[in-house]
C-alpha atoms as a PDB file:
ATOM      1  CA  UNK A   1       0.000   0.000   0.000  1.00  0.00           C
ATOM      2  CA  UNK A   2       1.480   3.264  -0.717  1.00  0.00           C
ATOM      3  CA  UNK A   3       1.276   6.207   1.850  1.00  0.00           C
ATOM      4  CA  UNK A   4      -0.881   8.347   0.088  1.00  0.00           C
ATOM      5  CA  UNK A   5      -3.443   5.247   0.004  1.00  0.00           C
ATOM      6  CA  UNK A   6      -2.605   4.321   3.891  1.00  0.00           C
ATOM      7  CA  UNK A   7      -3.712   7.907   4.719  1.00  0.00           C
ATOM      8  CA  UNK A   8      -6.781   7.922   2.461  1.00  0.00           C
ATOM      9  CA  UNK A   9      -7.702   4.716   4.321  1.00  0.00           C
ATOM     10  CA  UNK A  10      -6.423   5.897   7.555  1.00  0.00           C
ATOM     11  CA  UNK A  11      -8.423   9.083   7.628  1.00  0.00           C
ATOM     12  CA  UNK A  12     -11.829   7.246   6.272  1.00  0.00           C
ATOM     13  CA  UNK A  13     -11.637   4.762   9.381  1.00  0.00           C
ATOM     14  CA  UNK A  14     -11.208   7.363  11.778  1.00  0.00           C
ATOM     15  CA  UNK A  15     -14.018   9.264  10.551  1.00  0.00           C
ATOM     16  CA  UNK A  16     -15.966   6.027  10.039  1.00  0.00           C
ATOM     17  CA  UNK A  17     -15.337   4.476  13.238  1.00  0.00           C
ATOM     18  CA  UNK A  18     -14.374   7.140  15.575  1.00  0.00           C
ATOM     19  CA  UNK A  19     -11.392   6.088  16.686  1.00  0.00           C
ATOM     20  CA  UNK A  20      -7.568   7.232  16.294  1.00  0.00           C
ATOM     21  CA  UNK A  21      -6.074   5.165  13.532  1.00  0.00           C
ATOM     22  CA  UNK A  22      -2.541   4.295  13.710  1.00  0.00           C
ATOM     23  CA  UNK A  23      -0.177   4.001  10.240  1.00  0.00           C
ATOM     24  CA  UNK A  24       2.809   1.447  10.678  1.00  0.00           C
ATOM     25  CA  UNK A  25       6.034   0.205   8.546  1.00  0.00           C
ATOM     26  CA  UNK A  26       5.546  -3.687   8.997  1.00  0.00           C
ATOM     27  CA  UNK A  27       9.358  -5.239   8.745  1.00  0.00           C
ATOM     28  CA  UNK A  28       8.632  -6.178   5.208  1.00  0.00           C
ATOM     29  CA  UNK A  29       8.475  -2.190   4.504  1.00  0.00           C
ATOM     30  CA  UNK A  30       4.504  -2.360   4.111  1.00  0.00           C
ATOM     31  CA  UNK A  31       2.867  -0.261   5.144  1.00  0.00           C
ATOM     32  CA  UNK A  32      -0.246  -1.243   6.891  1.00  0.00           C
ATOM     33  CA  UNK A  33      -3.346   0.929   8.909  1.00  0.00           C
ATOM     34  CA  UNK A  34      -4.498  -0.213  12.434  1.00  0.00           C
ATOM     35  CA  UNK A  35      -6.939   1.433  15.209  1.00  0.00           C
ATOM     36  CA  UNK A  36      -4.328   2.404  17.713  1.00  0.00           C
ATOM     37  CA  UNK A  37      -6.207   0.434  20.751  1.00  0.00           C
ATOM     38  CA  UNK A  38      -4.471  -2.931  19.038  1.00  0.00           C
ATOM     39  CA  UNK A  39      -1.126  -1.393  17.673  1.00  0.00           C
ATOM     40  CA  UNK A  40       1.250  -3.368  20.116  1.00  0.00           C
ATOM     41  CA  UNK A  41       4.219  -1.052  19.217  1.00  0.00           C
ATOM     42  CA  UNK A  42       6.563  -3.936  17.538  1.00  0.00           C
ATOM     43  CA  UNK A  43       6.690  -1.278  14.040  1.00  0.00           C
ATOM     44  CA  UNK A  44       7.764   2.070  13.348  1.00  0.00           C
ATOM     45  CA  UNK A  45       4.735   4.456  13.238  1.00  0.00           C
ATOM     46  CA  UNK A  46       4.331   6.460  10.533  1.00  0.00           C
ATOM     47  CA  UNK A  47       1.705   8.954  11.505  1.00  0.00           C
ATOM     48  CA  UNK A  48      -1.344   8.725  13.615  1.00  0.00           C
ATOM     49  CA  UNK A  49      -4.793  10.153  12.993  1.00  0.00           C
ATOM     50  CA  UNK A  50      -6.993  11.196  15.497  1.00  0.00           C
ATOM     51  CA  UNK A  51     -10.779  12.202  14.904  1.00  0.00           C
ATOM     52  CA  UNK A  52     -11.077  14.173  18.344  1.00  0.00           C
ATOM     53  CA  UNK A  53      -7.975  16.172  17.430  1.00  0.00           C
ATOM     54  CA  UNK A  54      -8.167  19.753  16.924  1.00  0.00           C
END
């Protein structure tokens, strides 16, 4: 997935769902979009999008 989709993705969850959305680098280099209540922190974090944010 490239990061422009990741985002795209990212930022339709969190409106969707309500919930901050985590992006990650897997170790294959993927990258990969996650709700940040089950990111266990084993991958470097890209960005992180949060509805409630101002």
């Amino acid at each position: 997935m490239s990061l422009n989709d990741a985002q795209a993705f990212a930022f339709s969850l969190a409106a969707t769902l309500m919930v901050a959305i985590v992006i990650f680098r897997a170790g294959d280099g993927s990258l990969s979009v996650v709700p940040a209540a089950e990111f266990d922190h084993d991958a470097e974090i890209i960005a992180e999008i949060d509805p409630f944010a101002p």
